[in-house]
N, C-alpha and C. Protein backbone atom coordinates (compact mmCIF):
# COMPACT_ATOMS: atom_id res chain seq x y z
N UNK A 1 79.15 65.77 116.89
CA UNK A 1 78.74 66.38 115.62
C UNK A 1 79.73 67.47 115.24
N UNK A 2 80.63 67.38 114.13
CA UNK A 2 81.45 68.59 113.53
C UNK A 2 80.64 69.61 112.70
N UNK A 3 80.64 70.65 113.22
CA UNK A 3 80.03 72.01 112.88
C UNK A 3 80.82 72.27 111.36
N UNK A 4 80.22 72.39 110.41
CA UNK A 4 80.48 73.01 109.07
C UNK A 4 81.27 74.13 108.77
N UNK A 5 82.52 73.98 108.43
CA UNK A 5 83.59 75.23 108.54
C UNK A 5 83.17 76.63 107.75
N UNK A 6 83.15 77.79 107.80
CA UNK A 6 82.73 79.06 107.05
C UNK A 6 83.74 79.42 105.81
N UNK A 7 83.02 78.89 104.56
CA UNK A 7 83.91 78.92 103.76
C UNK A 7 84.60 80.58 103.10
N UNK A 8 83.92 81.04 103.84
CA UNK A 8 84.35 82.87 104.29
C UNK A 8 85.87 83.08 104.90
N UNK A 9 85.17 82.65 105.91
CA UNK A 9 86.48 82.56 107.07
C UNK A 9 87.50 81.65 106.35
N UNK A 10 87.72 80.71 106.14
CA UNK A 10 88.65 79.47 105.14
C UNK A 10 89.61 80.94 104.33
N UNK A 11 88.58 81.45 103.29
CA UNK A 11 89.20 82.31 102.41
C UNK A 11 90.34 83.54 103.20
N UNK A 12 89.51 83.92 104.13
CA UNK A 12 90.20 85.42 104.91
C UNK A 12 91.32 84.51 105.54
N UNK A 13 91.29 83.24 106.30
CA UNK A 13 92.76 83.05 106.43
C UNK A 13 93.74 82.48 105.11
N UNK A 14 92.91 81.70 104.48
CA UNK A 14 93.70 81.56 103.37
C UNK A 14 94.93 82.91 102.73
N UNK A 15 93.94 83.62 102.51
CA UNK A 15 94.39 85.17 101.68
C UNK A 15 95.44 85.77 103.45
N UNK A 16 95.44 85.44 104.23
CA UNK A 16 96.18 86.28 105.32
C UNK A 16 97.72 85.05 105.32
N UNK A 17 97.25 83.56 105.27
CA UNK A 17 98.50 82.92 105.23
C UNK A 17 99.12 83.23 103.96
N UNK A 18 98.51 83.86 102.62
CA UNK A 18 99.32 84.26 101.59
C UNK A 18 100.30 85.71 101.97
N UNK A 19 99.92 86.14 102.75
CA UNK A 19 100.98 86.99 103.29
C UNK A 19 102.63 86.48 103.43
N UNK A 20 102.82 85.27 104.07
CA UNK A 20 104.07 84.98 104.03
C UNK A 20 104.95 84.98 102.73
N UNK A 21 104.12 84.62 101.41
CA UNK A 21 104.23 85.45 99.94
C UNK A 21 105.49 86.37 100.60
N UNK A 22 105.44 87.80 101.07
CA UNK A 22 106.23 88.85 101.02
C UNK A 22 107.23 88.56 102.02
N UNK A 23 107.50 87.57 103.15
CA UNK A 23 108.38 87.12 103.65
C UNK A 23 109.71 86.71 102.80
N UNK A 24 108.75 85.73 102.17
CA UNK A 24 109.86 85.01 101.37
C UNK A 24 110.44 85.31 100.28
N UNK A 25 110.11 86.51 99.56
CA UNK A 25 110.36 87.29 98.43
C UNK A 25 111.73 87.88 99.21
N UNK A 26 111.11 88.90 100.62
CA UNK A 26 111.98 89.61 101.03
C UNK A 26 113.50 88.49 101.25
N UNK A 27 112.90 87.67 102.08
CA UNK A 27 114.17 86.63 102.60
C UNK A 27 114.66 86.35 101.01
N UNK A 28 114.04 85.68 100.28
CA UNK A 28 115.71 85.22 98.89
C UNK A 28 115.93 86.66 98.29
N UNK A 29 115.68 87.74 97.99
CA UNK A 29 116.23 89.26 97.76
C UNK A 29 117.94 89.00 98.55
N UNK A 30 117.53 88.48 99.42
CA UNK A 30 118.89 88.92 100.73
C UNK A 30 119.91 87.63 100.79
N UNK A 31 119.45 86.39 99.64
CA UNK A 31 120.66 85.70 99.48
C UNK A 31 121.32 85.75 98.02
N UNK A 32 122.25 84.51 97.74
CA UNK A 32 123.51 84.92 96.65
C UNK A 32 122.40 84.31 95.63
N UNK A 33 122.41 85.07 94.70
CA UNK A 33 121.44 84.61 93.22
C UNK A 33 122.24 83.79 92.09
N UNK A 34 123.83 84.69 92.43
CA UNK A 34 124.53 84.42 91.23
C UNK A 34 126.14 84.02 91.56
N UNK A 35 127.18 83.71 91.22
CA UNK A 35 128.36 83.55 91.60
C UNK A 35 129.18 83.39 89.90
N UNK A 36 130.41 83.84 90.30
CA UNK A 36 131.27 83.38 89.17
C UNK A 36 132.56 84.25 89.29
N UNK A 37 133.42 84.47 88.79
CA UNK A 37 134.99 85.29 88.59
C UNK A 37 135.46 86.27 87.32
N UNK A 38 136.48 86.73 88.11
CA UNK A 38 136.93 87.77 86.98
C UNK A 38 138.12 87.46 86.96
N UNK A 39 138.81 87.73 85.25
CA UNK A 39 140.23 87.46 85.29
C UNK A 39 141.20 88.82 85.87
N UNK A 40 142.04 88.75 86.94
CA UNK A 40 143.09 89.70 87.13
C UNK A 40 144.17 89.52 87.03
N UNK A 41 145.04 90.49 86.96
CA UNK A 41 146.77 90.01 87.53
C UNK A 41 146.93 88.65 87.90
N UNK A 42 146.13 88.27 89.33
CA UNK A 42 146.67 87.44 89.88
C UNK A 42 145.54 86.17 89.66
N UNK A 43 144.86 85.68 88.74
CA UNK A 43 143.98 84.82 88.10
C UNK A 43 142.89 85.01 88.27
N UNK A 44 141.86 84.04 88.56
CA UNK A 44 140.39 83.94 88.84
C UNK A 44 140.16 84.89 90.04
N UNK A 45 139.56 85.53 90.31
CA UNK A 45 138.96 85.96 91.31
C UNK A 45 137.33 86.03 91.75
N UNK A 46 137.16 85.13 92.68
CA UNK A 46 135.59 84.65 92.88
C UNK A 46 134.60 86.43 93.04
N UNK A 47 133.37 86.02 92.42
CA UNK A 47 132.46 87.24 92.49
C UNK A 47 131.22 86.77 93.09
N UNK A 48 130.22 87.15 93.76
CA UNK A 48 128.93 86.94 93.88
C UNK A 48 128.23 88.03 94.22
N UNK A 49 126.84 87.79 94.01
CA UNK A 49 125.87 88.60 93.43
C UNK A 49 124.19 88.09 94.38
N UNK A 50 124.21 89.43 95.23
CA UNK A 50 122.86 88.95 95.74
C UNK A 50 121.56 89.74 95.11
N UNK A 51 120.71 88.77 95.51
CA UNK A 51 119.54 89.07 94.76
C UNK A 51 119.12 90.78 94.68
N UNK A 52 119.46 91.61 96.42
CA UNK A 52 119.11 92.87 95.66
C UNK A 52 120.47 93.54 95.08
N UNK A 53 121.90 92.80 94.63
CA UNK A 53 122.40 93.66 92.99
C UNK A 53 121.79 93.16 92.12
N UNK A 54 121.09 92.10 91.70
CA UNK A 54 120.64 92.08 90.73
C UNK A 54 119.82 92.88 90.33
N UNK A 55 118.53 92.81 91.24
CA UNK A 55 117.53 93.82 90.87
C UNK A 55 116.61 93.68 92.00
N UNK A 56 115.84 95.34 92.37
CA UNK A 56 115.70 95.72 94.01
C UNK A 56 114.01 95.73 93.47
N UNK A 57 113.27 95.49 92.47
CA UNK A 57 112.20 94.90 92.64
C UNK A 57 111.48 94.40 93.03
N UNK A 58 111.65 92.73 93.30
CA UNK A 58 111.28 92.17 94.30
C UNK A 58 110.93 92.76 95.13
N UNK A 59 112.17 92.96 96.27
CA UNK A 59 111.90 93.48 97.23
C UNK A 59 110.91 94.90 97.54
N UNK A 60 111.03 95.44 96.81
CA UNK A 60 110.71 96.44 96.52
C UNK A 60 108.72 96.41 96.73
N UNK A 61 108.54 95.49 95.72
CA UNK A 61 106.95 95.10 95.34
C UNK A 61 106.38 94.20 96.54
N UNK A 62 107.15 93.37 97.22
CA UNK A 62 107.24 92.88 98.24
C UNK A 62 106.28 93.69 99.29
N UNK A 63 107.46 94.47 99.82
CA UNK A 63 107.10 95.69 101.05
C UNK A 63 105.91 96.57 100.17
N UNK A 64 105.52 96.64 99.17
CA UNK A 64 104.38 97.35 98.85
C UNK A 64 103.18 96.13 98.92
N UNK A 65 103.46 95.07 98.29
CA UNK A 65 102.08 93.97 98.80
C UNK A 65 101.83 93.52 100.20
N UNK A 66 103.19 93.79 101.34
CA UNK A 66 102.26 93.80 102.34
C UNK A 66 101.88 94.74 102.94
N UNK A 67 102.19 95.89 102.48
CA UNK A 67 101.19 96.88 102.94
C UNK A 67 99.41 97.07 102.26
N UNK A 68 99.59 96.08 101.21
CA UNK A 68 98.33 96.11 100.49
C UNK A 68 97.72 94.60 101.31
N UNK A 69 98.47 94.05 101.41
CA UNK A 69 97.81 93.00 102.57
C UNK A 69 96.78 93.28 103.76
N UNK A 70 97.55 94.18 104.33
CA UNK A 70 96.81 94.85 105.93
C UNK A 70 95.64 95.71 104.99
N UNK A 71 96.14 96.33 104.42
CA UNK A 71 95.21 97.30 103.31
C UNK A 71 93.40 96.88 103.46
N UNK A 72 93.72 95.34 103.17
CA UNK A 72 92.46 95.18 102.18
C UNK A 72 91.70 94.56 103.53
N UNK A 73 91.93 94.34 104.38
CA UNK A 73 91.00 94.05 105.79
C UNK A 73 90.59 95.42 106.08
N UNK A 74 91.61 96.57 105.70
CA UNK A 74 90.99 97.98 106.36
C UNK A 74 90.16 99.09 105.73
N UNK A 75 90.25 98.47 104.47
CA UNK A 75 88.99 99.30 103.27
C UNK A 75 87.81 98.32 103.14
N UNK A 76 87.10 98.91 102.66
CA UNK A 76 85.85 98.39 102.25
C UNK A 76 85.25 98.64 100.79
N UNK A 77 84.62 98.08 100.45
CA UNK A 77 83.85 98.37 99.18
C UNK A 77 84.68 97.77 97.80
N UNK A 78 84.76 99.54 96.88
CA UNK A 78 85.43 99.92 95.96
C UNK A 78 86.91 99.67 96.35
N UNK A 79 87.54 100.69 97.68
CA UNK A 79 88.34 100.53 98.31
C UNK A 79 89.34 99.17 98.45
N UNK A 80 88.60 98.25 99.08
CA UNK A 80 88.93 96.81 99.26
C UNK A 80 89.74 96.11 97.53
N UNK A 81 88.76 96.15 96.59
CA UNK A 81 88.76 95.64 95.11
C UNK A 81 90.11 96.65 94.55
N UNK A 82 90.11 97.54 94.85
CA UNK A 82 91.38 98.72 94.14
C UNK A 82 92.97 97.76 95.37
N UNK A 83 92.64 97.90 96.24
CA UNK A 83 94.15 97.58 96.96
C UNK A 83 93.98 95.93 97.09
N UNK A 84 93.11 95.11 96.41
CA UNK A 84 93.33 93.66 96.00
C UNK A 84 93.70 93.80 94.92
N UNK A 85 93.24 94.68 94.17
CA UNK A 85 93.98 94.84 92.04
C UNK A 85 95.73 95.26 92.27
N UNK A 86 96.14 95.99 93.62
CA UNK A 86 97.57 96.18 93.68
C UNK A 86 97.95 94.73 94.29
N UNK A 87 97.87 94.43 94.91
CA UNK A 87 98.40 92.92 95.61
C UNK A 87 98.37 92.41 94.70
N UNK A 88 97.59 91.86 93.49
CA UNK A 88 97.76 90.85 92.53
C UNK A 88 98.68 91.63 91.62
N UNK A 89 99.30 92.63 91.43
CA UNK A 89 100.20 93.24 91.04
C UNK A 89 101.22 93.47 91.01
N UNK A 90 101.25 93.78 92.35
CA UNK A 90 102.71 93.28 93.24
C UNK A 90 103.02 91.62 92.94
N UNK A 91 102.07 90.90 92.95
CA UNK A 91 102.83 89.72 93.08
C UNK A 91 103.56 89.49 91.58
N UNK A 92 102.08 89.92 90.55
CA UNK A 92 102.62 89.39 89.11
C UNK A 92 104.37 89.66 88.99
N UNK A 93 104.69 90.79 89.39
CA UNK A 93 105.59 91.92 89.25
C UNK A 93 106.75 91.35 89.56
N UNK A 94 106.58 90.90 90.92
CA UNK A 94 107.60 89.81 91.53
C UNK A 94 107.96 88.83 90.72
N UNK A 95 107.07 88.08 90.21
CA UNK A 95 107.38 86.80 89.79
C UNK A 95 107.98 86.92 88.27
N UNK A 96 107.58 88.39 87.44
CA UNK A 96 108.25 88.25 86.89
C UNK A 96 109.96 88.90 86.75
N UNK A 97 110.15 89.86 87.26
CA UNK A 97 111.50 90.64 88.10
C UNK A 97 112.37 89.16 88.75
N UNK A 98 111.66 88.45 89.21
CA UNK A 98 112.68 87.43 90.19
C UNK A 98 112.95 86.53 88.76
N UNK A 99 112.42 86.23 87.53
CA UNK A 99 112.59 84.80 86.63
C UNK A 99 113.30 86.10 85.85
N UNK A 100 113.31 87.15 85.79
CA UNK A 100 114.58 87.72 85.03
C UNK A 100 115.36 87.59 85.69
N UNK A 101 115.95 88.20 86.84
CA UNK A 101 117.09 87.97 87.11
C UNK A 101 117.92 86.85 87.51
N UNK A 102 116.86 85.67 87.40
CA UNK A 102 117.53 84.23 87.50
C UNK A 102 118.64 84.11 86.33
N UNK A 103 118.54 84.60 85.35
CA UNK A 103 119.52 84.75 84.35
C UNK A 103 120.50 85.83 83.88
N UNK A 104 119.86 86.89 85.06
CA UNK A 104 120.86 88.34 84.75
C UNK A 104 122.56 88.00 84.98
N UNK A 105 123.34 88.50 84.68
CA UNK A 105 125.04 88.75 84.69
C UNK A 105 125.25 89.85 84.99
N UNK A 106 123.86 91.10 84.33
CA UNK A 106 124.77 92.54 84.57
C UNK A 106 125.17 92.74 86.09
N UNK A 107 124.97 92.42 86.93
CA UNK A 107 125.59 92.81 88.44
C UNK A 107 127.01 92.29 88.30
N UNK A 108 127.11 91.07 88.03
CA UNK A 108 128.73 90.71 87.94
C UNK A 108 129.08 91.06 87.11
N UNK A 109 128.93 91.53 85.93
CA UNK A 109 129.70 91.94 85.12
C UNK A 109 130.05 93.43 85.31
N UNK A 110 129.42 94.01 86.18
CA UNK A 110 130.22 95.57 86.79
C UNK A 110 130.81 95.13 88.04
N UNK A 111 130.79 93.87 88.71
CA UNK A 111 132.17 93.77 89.52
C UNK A 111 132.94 93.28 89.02
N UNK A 112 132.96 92.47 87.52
CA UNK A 112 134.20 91.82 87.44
C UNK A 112 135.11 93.35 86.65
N UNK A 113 134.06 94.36 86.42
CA UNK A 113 134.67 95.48 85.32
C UNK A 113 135.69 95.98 86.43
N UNK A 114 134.90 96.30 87.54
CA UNK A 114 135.52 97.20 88.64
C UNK A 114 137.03 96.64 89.11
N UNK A 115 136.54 94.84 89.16
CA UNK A 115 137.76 94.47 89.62
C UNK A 115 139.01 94.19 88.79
N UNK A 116 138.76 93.74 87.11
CA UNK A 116 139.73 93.86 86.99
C UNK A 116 140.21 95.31 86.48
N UNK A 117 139.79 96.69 86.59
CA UNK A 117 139.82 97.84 86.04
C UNK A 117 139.49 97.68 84.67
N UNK A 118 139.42 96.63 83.91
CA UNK A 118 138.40 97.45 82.15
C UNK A 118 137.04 97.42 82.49
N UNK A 119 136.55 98.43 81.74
CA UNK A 119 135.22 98.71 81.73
C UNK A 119 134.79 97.54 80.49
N UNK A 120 135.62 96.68 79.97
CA UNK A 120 135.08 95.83 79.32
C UNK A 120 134.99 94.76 79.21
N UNK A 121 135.43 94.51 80.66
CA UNK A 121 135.71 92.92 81.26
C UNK A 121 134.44 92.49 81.68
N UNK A 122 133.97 91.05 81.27
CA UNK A 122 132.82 90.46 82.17
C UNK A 122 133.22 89.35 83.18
N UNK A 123 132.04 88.75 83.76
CA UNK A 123 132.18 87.94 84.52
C UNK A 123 132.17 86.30 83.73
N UNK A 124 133.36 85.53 84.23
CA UNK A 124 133.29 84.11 83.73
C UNK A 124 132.67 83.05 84.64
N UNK A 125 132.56 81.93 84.17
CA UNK A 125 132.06 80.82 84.92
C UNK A 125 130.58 81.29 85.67
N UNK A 126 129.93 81.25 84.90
CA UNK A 126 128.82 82.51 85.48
C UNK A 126 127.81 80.96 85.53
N UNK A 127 127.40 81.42 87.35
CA UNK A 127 126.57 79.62 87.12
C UNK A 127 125.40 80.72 88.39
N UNK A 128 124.20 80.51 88.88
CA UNK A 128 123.30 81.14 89.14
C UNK A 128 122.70 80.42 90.37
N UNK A 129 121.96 80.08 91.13
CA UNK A 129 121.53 79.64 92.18
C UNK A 129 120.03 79.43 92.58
N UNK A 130 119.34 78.64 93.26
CA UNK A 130 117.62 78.57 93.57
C UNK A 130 117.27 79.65 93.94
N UNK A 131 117.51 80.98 94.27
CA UNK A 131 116.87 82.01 95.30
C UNK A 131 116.25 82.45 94.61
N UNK A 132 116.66 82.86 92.80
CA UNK A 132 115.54 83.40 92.70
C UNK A 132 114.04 83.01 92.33
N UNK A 133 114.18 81.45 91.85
CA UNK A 133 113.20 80.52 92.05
C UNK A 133 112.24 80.88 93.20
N UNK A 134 113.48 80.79 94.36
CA UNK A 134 112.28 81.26 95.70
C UNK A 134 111.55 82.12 95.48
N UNK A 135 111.73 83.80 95.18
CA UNK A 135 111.23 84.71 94.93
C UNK A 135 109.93 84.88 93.98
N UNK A 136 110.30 84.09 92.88
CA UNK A 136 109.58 84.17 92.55
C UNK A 136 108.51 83.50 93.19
N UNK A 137 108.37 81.78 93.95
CA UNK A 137 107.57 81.08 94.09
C UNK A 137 106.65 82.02 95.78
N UNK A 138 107.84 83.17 96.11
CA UNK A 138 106.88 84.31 97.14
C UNK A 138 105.92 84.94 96.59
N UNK A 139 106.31 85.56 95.30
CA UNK A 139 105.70 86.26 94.70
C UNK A 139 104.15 85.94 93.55
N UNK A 140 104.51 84.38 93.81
CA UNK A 140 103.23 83.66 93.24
C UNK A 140 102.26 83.65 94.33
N UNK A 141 102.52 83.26 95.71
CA UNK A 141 101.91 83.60 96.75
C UNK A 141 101.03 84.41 96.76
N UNK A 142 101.79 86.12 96.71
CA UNK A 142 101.11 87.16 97.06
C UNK A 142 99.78 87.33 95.79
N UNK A 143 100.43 86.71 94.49
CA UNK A 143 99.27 86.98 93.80
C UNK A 143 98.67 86.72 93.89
N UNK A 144 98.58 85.32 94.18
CA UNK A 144 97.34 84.24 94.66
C UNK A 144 96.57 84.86 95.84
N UNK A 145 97.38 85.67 97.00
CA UNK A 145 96.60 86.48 97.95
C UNK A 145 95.65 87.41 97.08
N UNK A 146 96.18 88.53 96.33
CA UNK A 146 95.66 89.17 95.24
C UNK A 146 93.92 88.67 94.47
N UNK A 147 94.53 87.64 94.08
CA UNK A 147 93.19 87.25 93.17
C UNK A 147 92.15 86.43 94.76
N UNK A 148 92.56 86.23 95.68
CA UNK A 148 91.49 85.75 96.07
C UNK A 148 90.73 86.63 96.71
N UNK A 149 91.31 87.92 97.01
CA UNK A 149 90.82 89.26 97.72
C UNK A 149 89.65 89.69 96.79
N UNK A 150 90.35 89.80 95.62
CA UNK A 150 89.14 89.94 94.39
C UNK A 150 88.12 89.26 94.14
N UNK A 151 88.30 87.87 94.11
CA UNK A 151 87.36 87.41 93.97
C UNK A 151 86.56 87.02 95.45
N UNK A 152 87.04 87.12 96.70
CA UNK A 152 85.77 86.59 98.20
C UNK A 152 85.64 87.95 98.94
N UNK A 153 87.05 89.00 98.45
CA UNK A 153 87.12 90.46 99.32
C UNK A 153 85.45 90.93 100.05
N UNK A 154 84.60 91.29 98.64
CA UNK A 154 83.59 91.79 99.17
C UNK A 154 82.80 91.01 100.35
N UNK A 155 83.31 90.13 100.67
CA UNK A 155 82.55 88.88 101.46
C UNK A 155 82.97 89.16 102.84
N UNK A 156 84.29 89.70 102.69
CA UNK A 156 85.37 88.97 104.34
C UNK A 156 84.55 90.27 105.10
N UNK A 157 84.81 90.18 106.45
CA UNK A 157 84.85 91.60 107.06
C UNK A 157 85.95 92.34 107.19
N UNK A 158 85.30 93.43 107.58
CA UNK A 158 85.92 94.53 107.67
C UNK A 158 86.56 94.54 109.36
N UNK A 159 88.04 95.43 109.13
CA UNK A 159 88.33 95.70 110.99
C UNK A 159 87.26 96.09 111.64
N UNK A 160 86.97 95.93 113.18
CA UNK A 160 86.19 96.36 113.89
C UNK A 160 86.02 98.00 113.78
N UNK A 161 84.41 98.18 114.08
CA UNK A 161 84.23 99.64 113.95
C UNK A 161 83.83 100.15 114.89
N UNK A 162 84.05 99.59 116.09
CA UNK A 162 83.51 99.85 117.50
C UNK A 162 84.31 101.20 117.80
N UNK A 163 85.44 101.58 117.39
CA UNK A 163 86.01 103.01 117.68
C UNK A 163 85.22 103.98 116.75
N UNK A 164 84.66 103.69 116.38
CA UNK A 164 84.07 104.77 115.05
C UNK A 164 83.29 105.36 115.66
N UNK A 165 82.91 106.88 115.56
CA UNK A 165 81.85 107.50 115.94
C UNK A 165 80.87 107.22 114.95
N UNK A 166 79.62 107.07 115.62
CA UNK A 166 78.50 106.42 114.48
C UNK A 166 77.77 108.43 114.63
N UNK A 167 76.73 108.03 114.09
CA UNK A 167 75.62 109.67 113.66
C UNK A 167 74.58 109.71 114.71
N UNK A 168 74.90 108.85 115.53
CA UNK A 168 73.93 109.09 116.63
C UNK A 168 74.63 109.36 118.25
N UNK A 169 73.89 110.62 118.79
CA UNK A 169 74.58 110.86 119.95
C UNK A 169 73.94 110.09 121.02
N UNK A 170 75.64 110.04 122.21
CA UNK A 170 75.41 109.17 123.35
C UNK A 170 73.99 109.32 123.85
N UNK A 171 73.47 108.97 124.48
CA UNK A 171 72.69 109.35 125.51
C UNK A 171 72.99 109.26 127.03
N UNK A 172 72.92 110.99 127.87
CA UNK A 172 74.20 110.76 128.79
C UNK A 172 73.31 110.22 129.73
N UNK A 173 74.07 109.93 130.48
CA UNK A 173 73.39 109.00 132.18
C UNK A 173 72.89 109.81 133.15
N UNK A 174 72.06 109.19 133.54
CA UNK A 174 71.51 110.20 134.47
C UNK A 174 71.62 109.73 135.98
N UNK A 175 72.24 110.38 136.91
CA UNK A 175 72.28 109.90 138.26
C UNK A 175 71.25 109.18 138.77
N UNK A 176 71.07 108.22 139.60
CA UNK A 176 70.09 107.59 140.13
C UNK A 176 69.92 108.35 141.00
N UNK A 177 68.28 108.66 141.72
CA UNK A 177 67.92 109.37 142.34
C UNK A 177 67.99 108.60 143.97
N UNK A 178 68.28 109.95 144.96
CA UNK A 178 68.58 109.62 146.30
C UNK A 178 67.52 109.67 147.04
N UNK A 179 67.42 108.77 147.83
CA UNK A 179 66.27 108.89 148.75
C UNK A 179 66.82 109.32 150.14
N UNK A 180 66.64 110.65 150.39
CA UNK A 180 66.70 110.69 151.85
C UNK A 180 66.92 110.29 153.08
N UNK A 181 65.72 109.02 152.88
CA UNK A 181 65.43 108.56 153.94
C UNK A 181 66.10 107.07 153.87
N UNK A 182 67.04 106.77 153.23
CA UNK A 182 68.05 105.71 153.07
C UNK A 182 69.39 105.73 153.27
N UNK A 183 69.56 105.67 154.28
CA UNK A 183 71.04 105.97 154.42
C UNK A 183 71.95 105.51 153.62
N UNK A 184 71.92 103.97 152.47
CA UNK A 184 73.19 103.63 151.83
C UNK A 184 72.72 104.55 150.56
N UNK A 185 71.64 105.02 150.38
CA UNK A 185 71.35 105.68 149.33
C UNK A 185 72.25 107.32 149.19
N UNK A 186 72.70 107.94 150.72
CA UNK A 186 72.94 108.76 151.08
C UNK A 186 74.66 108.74 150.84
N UNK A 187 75.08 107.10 151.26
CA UNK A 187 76.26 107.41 151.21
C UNK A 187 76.57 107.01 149.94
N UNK A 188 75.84 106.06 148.78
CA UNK A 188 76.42 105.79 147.02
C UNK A 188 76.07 106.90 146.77
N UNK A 189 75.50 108.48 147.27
CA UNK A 189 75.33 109.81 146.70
C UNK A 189 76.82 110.36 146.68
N UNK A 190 77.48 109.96 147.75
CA UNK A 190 78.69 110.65 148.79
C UNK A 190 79.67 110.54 147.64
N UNK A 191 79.80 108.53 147.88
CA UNK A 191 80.60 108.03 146.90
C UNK A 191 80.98 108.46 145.36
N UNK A 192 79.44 108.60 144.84
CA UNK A 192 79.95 109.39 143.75
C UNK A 192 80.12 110.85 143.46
N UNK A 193 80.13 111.80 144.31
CA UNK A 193 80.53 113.00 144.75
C UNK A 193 79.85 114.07 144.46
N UNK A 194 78.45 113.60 144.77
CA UNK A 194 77.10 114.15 144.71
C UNK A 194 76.69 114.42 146.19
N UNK A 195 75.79 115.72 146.13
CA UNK A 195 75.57 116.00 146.94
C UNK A 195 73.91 115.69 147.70
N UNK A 196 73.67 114.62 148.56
CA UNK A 196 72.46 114.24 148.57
C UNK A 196 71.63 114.85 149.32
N UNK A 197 72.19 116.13 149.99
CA UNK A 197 71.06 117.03 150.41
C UNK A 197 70.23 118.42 149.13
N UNK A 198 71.10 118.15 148.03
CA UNK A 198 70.25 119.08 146.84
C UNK A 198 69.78 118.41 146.35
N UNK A 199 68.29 119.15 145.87
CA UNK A 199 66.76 118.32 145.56
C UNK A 199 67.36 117.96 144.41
N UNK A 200 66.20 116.85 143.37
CA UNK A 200 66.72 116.39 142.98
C UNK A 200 65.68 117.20 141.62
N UNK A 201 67.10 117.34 140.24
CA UNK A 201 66.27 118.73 139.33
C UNK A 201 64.65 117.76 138.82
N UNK A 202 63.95 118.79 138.65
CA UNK A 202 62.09 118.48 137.94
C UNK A 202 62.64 117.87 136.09
């Protein structure tokens, strides 16, 4: 007989495998977005352009949605719903920062300025690459983490609260009482470094 899966639990890993969302944002940030040349002295000269010259967004919103990731297992309530409204934020943010700069030039066009010395030189043969596709398709991820926090959040649990001091005090232990006339009773008194010839308090 297969036991009925918790469509709770489904969601909380769902929304935790959307985490890799900020992996993959971070990872295409860190490859070539763009490529193309500048004319110099000595002809073409190849240029490329990674995703953070284009623009440090991404990445940027990235490392803030997964900190809103861990976030939303560790708040509760109100709490929980406010740092799921940033995760779906972060992601929107991403996705749209990464489909701009799928078409940006300005990064190469201040290396092709630099390289050939005018400040009014651009970059030619300007042809662009999948990464930032990737980015964005991370950053659809995280939103999707985002909206599902919002919509099952109040449901999932919360981290364990077993470290928490609750409002009620311990109740301390009380030695087991020695009998005299028992010798192993005399020596688990010893053992725990009690003294089994003082009476025992009223």
């Amino acid at each position: 007989m297969v036991a009925d899966s918790d469509p709770v639990s489904e969601d909380t890993e769902r929304s935790a495998e959307q985490g890799d969302g900020e992996a993959v944002a971070l990872l295409a940030t860190r490859q070539q977005w763009a490529e193309g040349t500048a004319s110099v002295a000595g002809g073409a000269f190849p240029l490329t352009a990674k995703g953070s010259d284009v623009t440090g967004v991404p990445a940027a919103l990235a490392i803030v949605g997964l900190a809103a990731l861990v976030a939303v297992f560790a708040v509760r309530r109100t709490g929980r719903l406010l740092v799921a409204a940033l995760l779906a934020l972060c992601g929107a943010g991403t996705v749209a920062a990464a489909l701009i700069g799928a078409s940006d030039s300005g990064a190469l066009d201040d290396k092709a300025a630099r390289a050939a010395g005018d400040t009014s030189a651009t970059v030619g043969a300007l042809t662009h690459t999948a990464w930032p596709y990737v980015a964005a398709a991370g950053g659809l991820l995280i939103l999707l983490a985002g909206l599902l926090a919002l919509r099952y959040g109040r449901l999932w649990p919360a981290m364990s609260g077993r470290y928490e001091r609750g409002g009620t005090p311990r109740q301390r232990r009380t030695a087991p009482t020695t009998d005299p006339d028992r010798p192993e009773d005399l020596w688990k008194a010893l053992d725990r470094g009690e003294d089994p010839t003082r009476p025992d308090p009223v």
